[in-house]
N, C-alpha and C. Protein backbone atom coordinates (compact mmCIF):
# COMPACT_ATOMS: atom_id res chain seq x y z
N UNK A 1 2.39 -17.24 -14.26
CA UNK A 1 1.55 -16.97 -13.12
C UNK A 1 0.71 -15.74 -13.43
N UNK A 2 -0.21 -15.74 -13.40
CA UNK A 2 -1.46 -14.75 -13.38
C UNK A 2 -1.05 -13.57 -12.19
N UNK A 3 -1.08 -12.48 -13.11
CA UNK A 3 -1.28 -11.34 -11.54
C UNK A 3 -2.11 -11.38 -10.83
N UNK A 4 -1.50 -10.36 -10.06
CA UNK A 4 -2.96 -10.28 -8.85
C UNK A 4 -3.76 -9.16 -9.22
N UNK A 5 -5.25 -9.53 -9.04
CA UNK A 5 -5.76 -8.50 -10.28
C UNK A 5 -6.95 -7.44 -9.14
N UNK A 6 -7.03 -6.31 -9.45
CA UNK A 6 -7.33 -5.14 -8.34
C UNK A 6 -9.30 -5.77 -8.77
N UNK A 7 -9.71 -5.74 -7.45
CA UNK A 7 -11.15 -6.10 -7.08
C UNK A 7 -12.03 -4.91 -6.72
N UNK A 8 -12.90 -4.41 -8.02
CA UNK A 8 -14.23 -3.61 -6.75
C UNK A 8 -14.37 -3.47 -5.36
N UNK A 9 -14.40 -4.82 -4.83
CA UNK A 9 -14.66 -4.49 -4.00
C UNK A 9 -13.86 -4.19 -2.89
N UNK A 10 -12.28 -3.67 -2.95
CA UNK A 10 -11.66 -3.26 -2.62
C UNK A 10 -11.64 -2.15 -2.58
N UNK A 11 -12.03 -1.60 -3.18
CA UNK A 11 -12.07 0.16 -3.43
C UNK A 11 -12.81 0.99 -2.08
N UNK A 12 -12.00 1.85 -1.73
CA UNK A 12 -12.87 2.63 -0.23
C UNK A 12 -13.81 3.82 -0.40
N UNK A 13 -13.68 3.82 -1.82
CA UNK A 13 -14.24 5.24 -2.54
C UNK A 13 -13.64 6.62 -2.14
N UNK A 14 -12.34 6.80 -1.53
CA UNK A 14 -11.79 7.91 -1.60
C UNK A 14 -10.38 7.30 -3.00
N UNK A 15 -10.77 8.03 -3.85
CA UNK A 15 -9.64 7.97 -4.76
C UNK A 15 -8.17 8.20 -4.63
N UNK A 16 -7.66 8.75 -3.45
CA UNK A 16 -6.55 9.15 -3.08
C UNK A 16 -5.92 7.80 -2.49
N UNK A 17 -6.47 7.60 -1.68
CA UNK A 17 -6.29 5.98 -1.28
C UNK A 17 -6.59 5.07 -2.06
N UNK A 18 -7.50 4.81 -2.92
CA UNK A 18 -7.23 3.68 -3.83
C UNK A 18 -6.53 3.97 -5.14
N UNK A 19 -6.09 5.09 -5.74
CA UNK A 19 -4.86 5.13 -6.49
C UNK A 19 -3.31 4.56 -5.33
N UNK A 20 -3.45 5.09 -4.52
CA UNK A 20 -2.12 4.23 -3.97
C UNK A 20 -2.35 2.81 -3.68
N UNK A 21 -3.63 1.90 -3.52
CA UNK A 21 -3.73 0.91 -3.16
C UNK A 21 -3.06 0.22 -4.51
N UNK A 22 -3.75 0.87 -5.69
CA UNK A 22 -3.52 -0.02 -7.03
C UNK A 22 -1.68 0.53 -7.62
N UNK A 23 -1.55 1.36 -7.18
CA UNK A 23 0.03 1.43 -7.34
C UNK A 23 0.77 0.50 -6.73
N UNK A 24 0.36 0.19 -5.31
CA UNK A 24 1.03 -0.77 -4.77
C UNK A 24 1.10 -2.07 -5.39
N UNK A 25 -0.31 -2.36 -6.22
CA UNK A 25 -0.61 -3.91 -6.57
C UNK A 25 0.28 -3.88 -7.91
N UNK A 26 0.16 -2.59 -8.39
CA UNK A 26 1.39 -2.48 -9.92
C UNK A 26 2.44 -2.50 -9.48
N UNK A 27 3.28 -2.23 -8.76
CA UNK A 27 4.62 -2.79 -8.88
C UNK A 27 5.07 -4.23 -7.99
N UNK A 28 3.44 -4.74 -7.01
CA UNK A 28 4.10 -5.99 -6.64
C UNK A 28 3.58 -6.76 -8.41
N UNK A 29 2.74 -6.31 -8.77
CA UNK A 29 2.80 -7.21 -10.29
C UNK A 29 3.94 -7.05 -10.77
N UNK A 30 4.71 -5.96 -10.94
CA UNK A 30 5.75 -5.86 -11.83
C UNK A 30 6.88 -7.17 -10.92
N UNK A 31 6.80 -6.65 -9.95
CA UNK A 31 7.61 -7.87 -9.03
C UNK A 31 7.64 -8.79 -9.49
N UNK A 32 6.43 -9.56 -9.40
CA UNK A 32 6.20 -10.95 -9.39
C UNK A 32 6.35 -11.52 -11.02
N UNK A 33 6.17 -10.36 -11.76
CA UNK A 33 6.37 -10.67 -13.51
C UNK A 33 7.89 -11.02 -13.45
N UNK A 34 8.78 -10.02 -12.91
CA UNK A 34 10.30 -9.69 -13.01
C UNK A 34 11.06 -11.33 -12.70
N UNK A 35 9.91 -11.88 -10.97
CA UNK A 35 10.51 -12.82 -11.21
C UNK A 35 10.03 -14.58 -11.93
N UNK A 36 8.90 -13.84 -12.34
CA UNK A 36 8.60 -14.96 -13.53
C UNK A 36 9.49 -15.36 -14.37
N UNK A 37 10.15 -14.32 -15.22
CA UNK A 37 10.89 -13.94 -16.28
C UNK A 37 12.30 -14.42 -15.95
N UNK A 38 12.46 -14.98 -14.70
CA UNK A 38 13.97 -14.57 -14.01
C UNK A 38 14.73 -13.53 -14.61
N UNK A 39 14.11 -12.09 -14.50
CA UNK A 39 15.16 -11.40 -14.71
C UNK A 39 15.99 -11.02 -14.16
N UNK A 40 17.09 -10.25 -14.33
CA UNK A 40 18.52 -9.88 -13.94
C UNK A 40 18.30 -9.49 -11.90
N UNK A 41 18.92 -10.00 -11.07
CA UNK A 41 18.79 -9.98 -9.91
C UNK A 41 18.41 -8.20 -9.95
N UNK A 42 19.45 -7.03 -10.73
CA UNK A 42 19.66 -5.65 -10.66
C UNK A 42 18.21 -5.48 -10.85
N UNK A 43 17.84 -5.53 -11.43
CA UNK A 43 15.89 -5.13 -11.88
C UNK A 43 14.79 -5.92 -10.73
N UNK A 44 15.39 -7.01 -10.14
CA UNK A 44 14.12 -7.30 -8.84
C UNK A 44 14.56 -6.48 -7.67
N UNK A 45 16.04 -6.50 -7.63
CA UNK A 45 16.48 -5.58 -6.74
C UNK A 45 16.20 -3.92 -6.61
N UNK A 46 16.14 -3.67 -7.91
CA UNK A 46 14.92 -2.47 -7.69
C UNK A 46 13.57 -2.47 -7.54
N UNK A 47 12.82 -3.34 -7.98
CA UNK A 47 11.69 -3.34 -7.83
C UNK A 47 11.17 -3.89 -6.12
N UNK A 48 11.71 -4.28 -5.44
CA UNK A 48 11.25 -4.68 -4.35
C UNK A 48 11.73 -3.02 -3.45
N UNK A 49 12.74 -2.42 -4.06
CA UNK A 49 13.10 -1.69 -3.21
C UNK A 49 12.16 -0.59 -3.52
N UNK A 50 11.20 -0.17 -4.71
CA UNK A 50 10.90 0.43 -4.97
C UNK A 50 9.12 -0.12 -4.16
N UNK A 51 8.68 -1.03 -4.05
CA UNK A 51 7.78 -1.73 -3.40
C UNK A 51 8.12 -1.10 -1.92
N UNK A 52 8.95 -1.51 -1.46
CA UNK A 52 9.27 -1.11 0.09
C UNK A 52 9.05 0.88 -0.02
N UNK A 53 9.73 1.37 -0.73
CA UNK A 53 9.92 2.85 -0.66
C UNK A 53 8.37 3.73 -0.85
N UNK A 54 7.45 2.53 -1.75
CA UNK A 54 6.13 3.32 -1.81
C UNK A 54 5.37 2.61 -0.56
N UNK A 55 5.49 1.58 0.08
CA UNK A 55 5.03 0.94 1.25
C UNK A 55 5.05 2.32 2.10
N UNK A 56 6.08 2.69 2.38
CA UNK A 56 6.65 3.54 3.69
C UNK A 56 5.76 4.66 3.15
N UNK A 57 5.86 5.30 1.91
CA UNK A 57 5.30 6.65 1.15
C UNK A 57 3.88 6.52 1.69
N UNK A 58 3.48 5.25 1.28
CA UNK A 58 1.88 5.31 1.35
C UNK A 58 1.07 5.52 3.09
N UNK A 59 2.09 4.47 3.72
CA UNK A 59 1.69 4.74 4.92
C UNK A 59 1.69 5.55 6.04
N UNK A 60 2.83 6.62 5.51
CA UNK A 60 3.11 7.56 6.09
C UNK A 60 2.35 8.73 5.74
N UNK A 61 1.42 8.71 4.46
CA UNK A 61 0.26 9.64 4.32
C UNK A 61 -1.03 9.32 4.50
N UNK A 62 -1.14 7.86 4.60
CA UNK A 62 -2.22 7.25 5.31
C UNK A 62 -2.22 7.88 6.93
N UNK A 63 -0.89 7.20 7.63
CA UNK A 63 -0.57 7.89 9.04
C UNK A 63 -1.06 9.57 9.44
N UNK A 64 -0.68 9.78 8.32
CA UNK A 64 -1.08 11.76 8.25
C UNK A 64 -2.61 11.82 8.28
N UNK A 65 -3.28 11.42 7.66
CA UNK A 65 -4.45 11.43 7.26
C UNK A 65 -5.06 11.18 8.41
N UNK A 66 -5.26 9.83 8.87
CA UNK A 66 -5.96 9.31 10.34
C UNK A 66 -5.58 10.79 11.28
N UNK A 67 -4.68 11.06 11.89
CA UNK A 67 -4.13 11.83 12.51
C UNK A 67 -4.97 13.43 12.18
N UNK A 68 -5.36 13.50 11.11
CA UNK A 68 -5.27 14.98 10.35
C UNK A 68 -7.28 14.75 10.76
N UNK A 69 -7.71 13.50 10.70
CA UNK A 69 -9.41 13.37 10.77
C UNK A 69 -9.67 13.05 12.08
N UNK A 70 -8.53 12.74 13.19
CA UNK A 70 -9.14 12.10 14.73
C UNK A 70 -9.30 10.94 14.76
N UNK A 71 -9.10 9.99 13.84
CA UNK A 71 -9.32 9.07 13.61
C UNK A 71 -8.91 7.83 15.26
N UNK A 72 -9.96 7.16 15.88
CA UNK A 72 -9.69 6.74 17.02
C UNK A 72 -8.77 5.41 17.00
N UNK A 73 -8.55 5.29 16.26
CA UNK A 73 -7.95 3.50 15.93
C UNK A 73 -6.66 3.73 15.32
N UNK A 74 -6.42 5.25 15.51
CA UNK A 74 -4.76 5.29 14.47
C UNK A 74 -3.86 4.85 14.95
N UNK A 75 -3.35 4.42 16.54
CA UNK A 75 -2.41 4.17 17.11
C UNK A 75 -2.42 2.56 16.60
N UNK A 76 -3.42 1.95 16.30
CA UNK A 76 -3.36 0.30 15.95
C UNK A 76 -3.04 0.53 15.30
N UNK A 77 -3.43 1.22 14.08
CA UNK A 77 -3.61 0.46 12.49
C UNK A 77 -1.94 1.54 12.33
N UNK A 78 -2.09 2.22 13.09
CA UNK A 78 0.21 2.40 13.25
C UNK A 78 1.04 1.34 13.07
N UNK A 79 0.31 0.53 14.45
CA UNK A 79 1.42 -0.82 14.71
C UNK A 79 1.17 -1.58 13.62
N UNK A 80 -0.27 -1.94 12.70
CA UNK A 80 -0.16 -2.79 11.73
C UNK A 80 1.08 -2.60 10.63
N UNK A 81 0.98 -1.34 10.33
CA UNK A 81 1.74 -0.70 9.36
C UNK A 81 3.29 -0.93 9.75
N UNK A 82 3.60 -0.75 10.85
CA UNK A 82 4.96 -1.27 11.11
C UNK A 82 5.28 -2.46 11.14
N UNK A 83 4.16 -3.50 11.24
CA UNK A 83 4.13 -4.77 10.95
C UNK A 83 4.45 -5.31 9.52
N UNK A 84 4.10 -4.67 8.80
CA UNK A 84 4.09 -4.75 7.23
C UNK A 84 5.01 -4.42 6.80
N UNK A 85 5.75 -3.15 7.18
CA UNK A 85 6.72 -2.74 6.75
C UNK A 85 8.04 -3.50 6.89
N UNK A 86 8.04 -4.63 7.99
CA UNK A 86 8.38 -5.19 8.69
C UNK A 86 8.48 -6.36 7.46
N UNK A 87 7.39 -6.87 7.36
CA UNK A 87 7.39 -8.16 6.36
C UNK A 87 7.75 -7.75 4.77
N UNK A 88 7.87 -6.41 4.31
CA UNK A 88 8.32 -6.17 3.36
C UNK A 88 10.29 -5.87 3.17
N UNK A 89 10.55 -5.93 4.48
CA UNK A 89 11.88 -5.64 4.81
C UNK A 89 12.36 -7.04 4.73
N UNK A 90 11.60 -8.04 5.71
CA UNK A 90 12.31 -8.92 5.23
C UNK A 90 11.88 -9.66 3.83
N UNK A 91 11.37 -9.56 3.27
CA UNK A 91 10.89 -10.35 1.82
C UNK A 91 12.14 -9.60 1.11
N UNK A 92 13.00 -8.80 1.41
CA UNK A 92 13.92 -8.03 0.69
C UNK A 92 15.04 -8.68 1.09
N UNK A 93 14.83 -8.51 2.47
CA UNK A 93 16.67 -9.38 3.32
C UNK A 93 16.46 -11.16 2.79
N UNK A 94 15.09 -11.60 2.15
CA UNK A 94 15.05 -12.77 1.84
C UNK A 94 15.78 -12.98 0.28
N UNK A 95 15.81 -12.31 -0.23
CA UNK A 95 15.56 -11.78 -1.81
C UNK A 95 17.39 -11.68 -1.54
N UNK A 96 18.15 -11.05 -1.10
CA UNK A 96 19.30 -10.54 -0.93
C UNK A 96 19.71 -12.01 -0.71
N UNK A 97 19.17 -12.71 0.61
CA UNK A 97 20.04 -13.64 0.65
C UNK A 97 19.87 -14.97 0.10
N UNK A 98 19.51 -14.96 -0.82
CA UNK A 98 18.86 -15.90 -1.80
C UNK A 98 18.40 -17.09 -1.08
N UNK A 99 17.44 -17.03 -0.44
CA UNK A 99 16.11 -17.61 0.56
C UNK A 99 15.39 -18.13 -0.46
N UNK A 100 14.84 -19.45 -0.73
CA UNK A 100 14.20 -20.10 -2.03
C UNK A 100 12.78 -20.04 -1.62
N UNK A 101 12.35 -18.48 -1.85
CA UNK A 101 11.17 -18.28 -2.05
C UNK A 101 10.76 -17.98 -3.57
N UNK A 102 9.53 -18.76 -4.05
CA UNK A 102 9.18 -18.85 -5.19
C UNK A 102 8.52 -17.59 -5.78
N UNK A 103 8.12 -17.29 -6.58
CA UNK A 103 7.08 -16.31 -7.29
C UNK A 103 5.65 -16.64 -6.31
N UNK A 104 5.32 -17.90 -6.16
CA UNK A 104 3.72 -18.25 -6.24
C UNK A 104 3.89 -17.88 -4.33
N UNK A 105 5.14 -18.27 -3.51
CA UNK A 105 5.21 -17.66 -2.47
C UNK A 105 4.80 -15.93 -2.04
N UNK A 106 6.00 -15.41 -3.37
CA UNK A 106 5.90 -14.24 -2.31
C UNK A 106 4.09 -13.42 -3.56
N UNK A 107 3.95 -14.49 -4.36
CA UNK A 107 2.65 -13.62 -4.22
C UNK A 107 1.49 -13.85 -3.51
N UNK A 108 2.18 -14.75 -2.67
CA UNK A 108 0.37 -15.11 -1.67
C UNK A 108 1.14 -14.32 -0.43
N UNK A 109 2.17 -14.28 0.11
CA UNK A 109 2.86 -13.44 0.82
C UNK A 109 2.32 -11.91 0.50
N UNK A 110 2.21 -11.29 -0.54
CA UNK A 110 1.84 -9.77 -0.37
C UNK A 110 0.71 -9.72 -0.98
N UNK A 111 -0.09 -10.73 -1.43
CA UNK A 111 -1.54 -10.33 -1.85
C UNK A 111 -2.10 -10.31 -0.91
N UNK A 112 -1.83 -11.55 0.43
CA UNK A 112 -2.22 -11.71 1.72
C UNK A 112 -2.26 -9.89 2.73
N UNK A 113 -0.96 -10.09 2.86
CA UNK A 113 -0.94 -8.94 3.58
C UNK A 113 -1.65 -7.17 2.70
N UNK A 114 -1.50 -7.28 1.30
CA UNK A 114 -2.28 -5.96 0.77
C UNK A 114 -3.71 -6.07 1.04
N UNK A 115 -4.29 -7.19 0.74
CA UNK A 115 -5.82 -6.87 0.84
C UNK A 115 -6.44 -7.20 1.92
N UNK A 116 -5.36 -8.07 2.95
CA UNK A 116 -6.49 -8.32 4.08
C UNK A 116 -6.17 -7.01 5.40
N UNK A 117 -4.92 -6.07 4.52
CA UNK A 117 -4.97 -4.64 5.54
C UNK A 117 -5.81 -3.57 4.48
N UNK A 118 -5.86 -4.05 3.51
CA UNK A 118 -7.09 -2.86 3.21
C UNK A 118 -8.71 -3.37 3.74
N UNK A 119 -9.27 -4.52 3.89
CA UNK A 119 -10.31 -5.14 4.17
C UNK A 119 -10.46 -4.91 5.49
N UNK A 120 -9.25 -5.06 6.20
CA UNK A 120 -9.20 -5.10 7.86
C UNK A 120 -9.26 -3.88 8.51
N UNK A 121 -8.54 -3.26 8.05
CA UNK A 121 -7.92 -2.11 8.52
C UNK A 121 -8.49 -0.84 7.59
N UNK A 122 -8.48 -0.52 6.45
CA UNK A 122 -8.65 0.62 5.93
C UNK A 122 -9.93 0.83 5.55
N UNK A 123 -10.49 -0.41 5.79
CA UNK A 123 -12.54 -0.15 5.73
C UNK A 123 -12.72 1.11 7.22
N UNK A 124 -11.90 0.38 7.97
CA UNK A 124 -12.81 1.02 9.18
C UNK A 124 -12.40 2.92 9.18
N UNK A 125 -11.57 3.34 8.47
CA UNK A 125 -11.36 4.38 8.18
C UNK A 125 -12.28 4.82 8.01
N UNK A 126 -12.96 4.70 6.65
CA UNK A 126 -13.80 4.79 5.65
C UNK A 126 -15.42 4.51 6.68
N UNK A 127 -15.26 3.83 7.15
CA UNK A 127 -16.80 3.68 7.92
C UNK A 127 -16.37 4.62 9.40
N UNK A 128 -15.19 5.06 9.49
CA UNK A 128 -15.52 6.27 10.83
C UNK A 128 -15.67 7.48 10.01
N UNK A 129 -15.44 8.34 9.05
CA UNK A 129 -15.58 8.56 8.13
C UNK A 129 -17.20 9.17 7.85
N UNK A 130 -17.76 7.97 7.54
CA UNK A 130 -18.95 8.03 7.10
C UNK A 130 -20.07 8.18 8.69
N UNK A 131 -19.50 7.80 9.77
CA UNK A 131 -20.33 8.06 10.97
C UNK A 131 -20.64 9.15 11.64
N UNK A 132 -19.15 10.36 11.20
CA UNK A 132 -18.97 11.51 10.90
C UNK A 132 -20.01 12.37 10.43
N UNK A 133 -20.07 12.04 9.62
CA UNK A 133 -21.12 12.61 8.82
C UNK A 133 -22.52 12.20 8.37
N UNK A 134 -23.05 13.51 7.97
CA UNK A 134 -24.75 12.83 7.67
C UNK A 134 -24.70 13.06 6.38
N UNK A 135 -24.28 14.14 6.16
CA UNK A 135 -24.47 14.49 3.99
C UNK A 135 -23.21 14.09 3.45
N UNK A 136 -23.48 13.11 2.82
CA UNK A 136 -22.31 12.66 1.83
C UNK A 136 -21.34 13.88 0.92
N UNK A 137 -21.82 14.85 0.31
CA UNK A 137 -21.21 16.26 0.17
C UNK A 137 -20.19 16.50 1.73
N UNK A 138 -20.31 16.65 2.45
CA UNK A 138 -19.84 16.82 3.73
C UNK A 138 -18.40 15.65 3.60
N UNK A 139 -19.41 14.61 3.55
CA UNK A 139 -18.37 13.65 4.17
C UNK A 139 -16.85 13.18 2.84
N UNK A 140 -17.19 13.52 1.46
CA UNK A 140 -16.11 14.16 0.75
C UNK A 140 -15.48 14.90 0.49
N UNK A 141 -16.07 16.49 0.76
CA UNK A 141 -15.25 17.68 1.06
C UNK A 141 -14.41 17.36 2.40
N UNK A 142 -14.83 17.25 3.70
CA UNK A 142 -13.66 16.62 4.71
C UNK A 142 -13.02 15.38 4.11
N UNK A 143 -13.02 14.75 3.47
CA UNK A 143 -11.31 13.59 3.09
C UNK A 143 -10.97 14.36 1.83
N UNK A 144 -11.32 15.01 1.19
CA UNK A 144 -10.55 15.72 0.24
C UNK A 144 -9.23 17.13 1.18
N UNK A 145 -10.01 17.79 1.68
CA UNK A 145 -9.67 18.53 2.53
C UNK A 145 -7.95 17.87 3.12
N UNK A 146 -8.61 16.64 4.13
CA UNK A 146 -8.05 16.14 5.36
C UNK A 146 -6.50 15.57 4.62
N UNK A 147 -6.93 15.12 3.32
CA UNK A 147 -6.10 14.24 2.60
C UNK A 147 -4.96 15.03 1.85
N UNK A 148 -5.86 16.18 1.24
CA UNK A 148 -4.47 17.20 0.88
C UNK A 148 -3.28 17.48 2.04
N UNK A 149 -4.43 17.97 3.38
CA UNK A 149 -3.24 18.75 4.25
C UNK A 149 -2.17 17.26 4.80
N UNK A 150 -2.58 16.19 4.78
CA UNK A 150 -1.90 15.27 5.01
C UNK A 150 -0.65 15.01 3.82
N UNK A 151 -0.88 14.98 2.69
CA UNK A 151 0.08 14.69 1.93
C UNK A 151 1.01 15.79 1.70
N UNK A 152 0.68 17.01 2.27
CA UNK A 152 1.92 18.11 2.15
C UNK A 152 2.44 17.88 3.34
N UNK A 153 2.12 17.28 5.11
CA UNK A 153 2.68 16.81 5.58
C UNK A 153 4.38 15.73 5.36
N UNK A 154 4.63 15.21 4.13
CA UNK A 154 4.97 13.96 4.13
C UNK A 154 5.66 14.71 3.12
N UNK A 155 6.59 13.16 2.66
CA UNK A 155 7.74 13.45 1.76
C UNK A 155 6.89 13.26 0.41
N UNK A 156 7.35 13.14 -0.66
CA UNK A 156 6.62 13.24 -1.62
C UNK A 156 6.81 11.66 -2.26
N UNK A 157 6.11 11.91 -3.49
CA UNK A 157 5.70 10.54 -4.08
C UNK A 157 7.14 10.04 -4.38
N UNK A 158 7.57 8.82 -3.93
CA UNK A 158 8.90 8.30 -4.62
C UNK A 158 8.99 8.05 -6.43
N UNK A 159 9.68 8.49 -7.11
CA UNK A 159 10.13 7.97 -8.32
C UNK A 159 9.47 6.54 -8.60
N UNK A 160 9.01 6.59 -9.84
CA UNK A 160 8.92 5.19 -10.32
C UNK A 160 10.21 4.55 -10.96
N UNK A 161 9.97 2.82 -10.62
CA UNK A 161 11.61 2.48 -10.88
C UNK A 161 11.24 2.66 -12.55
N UNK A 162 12.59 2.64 -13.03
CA UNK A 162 13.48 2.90 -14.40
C UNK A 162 12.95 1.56 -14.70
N UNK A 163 11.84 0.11 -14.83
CA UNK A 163 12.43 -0.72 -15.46
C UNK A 163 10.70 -0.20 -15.76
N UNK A 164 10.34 -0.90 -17.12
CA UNK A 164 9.16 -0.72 -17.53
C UNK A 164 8.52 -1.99 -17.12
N UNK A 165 7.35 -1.64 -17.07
CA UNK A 165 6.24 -3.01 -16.88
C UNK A 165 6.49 -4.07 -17.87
C-alpha cells in the first residue's frame, strides 16, 4: 500500500503547524507500513499509542494557540478535536481487540479525518489570522510570537517511538 503522501496544498504557511501536521502523517505512515509488514502486535502497539500521544500534544498547542490569538471559532474547532481524539482512541480499543480492520481501512480512516480537519478547520485559523492583519511582516511576527507563548503553555513534545521507520 502506498503512503499517504503530504500535499502543498495542505500547508497553512505557519511552519510550526505544518511540521506537526507532517509528523502526524509520519507516524500514521509508520503505522500503516507496521501493519503492512504484519509486524509484531508490540511495535503497532506502540505506534498507535505514540499516534494518539502526539494527537493530544498537537492539539493541545494548537488549543493554546487559538486561545493565545482570540481566535473566535476556538470553542468548535475544541469539540472537533475531542472528536478526533475520540476516533483515535477507538482505532486503538479496535487494534487491542482485534476488530478486522484492514491497513487500506484504517488508512482512509485517518487520512480522512487528518486532512479534512486541516482543510476544514485549520484553514480558517490561518484566514482569521490574515484578516488581522494588513502587513504580512505583522501578520508573522504575531503567530511566531502567539505560537511560542502557546507551546511553553503545554507539556512538551512526546518522545519518538523506539521503532525506526
Amino acid at each position: 500500500m502506498a503512503k499517504i503522501e503530504w500535499d502543498d496544498s495542505l500547508s497553512l504557511g505557519i511552519n510550526e503547524l505544518d511540521g506537526h501536521h507532517k509528523e502526524l502523517l509520519r507516524i500514521i505512515n509508520m503505522f500503516l507500513d507496521a501493519l503492512n509488514k504484519n509486524e509484531n502486535e508490540d511495535i503497532i502497539s506502540i505506534l498507535i499509542t505514540k499516534l494518539r500521544e502526539y494527537t493530544i500534544y498537537h492539539f493541545n498547542a494548537e488549543e493554546s494557540f487559538m486561545e493565545e490569538i482570540g481566535y473566535p471559532l476556538r470553542l468548535k474547532h475544541i469539540q472537533r478535536h475531542t472528536e478526533l481524539k475520540r476516533k483515535v482512541k477507538a482505532l486503538q480499543y479496535s487494534r487491542f481487540h482485534h476488530e478486522n480492520l484492514t491497513s487500506d481501512d484504517y488508512k482512509k480512516l485517518l487520512s480522512t479525518w487528518l486532512f479534512e480537519h486541516i482543510l476544514d478547520y485549520d484553514f480558517k485559523i490561518v484566514q482569521y489570522l490574515k484578516e488581522q492583519k494588513n502587513k504580512p511582516e505583522d501578520f508573522r511576527d504575531k503567530v511566531k510570537e502567539s505560537w511560542k507563548k502557546s507551546k511553553g503553555n503545554k507539556s512538551q513534545d512526546p518522545e519518538k517511538p523506539s521503532v525506526e521507520d
